[in-house]
PDB file of N, CA and C in Angstrom:
ATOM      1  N   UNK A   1     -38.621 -66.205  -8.570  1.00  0.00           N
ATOM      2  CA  UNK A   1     -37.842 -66.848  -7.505  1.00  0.00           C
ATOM      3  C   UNK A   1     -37.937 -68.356  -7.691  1.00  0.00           C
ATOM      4  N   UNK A   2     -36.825 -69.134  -7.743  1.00  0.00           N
ATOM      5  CA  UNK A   2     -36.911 -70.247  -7.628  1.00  0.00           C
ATOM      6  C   UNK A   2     -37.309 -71.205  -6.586  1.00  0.00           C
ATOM      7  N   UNK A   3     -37.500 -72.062  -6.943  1.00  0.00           N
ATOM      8  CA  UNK A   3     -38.194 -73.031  -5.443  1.00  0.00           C
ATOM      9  C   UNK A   3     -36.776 -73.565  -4.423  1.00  0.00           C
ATOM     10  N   UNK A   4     -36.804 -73.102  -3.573  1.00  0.00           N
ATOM     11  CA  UNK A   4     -35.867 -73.653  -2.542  1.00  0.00           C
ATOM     12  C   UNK A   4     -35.912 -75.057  -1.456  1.00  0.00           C
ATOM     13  N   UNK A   5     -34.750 -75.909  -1.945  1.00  0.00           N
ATOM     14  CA  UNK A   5     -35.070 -76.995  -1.346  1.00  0.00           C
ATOM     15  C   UNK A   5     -34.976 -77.485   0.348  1.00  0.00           C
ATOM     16  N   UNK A   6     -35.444 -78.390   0.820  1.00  0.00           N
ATOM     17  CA  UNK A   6     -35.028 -78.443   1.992  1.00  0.00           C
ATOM     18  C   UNK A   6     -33.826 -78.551   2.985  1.00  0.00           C
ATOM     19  N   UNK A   7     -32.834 -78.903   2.036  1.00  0.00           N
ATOM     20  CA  UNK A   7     -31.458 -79.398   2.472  1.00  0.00           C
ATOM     21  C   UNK A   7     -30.932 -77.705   2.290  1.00  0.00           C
ATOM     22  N   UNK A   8     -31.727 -77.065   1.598  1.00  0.00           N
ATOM     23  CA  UNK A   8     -30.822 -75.366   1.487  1.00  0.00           C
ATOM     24  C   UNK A   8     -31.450 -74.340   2.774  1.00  0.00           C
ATOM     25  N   UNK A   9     -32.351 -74.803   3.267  1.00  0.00           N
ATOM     26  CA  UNK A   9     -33.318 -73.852   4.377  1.00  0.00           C
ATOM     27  C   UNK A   9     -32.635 -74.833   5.324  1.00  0.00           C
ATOM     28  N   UNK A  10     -32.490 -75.948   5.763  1.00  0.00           N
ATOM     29  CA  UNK A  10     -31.759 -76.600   6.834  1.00  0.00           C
ATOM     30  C   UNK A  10     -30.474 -76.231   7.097  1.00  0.00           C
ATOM     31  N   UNK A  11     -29.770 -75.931   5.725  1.00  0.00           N
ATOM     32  CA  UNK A  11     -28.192 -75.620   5.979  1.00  0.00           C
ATOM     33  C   UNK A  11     -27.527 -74.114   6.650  1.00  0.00           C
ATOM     34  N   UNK A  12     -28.868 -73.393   5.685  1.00  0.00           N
ATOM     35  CA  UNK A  12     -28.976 -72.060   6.451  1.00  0.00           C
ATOM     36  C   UNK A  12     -29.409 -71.827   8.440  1.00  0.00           C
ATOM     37  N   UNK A  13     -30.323 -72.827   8.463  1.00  0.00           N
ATOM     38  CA  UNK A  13     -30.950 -72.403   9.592  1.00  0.00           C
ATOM     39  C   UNK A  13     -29.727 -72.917  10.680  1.00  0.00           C
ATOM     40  N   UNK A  14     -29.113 -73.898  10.541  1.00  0.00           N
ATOM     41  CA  UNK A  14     -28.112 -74.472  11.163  1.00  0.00           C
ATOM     42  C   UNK A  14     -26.892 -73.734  11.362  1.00  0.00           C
ATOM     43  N   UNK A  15     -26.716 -73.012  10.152  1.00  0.00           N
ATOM     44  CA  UNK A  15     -25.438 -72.122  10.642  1.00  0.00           C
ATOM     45  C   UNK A  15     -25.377 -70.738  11.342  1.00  0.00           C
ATOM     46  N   UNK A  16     -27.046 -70.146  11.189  1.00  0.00           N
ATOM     47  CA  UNK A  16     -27.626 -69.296  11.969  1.00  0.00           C
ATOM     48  C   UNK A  16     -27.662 -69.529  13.374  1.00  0.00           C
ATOM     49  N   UNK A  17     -28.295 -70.927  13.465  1.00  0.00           N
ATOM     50  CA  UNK A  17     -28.387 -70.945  15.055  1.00  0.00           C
ATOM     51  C   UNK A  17     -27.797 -72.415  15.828  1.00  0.00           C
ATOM     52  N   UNK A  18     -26.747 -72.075  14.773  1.00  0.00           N
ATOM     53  CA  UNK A  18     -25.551 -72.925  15.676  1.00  0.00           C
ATOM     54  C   UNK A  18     -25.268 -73.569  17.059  1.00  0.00           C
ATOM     55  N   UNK A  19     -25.516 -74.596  17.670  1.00  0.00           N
ATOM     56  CA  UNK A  19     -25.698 -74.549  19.111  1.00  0.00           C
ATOM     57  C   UNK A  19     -26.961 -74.356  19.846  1.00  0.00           C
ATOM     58  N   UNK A  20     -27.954 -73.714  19.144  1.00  0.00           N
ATOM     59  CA  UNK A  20     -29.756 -73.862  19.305  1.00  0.00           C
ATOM     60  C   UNK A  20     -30.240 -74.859  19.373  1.00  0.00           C
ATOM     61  N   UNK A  21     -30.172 -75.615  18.568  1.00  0.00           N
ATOM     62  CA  UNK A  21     -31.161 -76.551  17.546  1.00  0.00           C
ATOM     63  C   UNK A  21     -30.457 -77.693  18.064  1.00  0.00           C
ATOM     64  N   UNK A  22     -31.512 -77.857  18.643  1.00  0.00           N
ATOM     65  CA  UNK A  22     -31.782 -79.335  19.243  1.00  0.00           C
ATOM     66  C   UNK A  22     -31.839 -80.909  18.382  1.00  0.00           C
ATOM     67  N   UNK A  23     -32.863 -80.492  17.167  1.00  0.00           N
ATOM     68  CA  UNK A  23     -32.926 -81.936  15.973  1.00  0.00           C
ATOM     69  C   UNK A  23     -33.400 -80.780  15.027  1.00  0.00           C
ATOM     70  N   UNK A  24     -32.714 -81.260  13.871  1.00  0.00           N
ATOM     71  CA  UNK A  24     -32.832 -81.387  12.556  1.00  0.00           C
ATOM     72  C   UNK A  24     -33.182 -81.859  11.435  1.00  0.00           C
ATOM     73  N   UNK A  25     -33.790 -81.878  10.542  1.00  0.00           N
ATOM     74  CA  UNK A  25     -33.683 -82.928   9.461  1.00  0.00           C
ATOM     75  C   UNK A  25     -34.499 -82.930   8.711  1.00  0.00           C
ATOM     76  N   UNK A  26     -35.118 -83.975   7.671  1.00  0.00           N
ATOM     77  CA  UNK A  26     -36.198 -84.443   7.015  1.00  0.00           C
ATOM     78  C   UNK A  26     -36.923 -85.261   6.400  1.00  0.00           C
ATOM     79  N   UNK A  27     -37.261 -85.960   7.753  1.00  0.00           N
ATOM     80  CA  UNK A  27     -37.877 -87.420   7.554  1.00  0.00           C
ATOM     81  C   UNK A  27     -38.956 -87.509   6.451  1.00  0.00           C
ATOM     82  N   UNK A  28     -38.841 -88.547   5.919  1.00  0.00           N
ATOM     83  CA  UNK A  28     -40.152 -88.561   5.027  1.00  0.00           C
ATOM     84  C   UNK A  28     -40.575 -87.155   4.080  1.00  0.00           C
ATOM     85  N   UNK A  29     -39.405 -86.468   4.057  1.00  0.00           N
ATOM     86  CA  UNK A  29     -39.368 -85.064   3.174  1.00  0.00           C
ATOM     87  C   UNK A  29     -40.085 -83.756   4.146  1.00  0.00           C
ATOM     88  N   UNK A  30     -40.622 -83.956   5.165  1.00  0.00           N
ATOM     89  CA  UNK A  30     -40.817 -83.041   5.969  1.00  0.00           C
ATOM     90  C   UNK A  30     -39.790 -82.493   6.665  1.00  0.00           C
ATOM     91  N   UNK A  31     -39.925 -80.889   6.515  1.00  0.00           N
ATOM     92  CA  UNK A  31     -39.164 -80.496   7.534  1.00  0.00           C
ATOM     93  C   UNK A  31     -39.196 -80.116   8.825  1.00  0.00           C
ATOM     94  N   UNK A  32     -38.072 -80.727   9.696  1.00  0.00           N
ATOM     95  CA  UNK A  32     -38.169 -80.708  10.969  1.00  0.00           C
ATOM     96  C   UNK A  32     -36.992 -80.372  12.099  1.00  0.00           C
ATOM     97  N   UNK A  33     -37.437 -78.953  12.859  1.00  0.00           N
ATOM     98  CA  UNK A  33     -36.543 -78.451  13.108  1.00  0.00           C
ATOM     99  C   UNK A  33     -36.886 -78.208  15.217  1.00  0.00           C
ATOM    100  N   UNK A  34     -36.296 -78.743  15.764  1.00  0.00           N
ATOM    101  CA  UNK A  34     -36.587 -78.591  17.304  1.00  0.00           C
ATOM    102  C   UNK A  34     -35.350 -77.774  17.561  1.00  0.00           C
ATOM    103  N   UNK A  35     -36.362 -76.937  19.012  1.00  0.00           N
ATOM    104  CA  UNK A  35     -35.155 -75.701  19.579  1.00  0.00           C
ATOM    105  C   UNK A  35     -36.189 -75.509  20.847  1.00  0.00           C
ATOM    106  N   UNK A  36     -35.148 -74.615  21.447  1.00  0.00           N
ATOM    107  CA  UNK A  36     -36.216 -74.305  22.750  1.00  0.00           C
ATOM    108  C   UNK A  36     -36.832 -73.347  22.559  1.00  0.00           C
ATOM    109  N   UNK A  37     -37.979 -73.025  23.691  1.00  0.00           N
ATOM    110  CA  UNK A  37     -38.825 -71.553  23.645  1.00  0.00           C
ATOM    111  C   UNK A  37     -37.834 -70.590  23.143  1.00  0.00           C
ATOM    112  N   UNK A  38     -37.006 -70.398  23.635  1.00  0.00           N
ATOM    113  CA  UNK A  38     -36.104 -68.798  23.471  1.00  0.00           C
ATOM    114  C   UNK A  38     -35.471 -69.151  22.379  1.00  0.00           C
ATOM    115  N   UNK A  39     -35.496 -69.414  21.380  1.00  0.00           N
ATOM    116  CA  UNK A  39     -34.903 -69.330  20.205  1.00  0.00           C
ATOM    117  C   UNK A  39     -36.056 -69.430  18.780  1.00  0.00           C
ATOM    118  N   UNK A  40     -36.887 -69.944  19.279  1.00  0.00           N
ATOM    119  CA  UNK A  40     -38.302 -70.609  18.328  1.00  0.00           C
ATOM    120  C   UNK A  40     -38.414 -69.454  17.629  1.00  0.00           C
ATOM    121  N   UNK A  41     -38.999 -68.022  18.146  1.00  0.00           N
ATOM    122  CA  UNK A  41     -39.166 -66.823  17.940  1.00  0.00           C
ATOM    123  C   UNK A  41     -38.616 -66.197  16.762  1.00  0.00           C
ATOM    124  N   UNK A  42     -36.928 -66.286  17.139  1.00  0.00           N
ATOM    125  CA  UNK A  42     -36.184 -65.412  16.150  1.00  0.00           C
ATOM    126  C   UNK A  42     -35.568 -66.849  15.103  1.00  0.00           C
ATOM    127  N   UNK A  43     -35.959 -67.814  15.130  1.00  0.00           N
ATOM    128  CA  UNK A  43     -35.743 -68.466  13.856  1.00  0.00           C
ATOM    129  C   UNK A  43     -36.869 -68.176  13.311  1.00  0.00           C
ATOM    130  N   UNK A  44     -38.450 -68.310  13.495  1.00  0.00           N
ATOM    131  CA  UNK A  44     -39.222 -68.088  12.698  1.00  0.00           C
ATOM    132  C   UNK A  44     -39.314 -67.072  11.689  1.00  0.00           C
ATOM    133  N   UNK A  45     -38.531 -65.812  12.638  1.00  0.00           N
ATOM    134  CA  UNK A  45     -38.629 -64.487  12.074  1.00  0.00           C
ATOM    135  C   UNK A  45     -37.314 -64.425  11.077  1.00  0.00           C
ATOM    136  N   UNK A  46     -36.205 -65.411  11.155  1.00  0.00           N
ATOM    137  CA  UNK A  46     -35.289 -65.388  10.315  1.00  0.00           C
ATOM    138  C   UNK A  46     -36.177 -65.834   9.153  1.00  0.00           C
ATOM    139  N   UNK A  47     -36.510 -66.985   9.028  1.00  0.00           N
ATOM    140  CA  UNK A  47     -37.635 -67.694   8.424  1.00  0.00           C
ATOM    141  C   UNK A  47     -38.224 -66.480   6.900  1.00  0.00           C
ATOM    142  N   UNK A  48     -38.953 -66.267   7.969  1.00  0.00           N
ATOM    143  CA  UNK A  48     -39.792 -64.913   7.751  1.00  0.00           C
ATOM    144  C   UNK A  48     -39.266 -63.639   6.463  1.00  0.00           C
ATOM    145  N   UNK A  49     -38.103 -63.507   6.639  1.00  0.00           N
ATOM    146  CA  UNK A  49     -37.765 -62.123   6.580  1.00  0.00           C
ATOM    147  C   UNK A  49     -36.317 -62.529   5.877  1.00  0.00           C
ATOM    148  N   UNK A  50     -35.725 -63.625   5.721  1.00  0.00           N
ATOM    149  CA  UNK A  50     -34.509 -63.774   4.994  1.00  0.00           C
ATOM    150  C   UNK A  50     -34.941 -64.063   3.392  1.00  0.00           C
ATOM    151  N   UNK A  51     -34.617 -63.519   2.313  1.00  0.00           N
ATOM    152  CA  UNK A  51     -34.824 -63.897   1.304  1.00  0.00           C
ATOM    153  C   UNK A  51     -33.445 -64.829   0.866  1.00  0.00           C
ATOM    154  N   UNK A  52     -33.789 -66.337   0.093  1.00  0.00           N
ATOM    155  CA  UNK A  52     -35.305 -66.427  -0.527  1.00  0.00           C
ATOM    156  C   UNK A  52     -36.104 -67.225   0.352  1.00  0.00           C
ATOM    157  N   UNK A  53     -35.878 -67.243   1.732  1.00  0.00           N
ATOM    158  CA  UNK A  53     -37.197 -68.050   2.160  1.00  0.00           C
ATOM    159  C   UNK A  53     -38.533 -67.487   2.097  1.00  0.00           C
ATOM    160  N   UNK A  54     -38.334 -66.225   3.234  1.00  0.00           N
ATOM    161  CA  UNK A  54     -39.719 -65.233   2.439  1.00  0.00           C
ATOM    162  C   UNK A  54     -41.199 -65.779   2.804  1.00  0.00           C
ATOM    163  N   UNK A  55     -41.481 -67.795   2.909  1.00  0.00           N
ATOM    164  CA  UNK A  55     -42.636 -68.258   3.139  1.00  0.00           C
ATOM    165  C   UNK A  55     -43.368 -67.969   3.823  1.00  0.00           C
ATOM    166  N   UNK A  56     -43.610 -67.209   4.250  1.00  0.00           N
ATOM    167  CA  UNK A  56     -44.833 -66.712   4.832  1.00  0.00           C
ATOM    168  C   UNK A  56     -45.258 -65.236   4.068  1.00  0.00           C
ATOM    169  N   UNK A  57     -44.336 -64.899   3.044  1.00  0.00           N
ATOM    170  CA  UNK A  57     -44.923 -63.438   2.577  1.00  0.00           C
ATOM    171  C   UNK A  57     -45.993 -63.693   1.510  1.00  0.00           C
TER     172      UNK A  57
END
């Protein structure tokens, strides 16, 4: 699996939760993603469980 960059996990997560996501981005190469309680959950688990993000497996 190749290494996935940040601008490709941001673009995804954005079109997933469209209207969620409060701030975006990646200052200083960190990524940084704000949302409220009720959404935190099932982005993580998108996160989680979408290949190729996968990072936590």
């Amino acid at each position: 699996m190749g290494k996935i960059t940040n601008e490709e996990l941001l673009a995804s997560i954005n079109s997933k939760f469209e209207g969620q996501i409060i701030t975006l981005g990646d200052p200083y190469g960190l990524l940084t993603v704000e949302t409220n309680a009720e959404t935190i959950t099932a982005l993580l688990g998108f996160i989680k469980t979408t290949p190729p993000f996968n990072l936590f497996i």
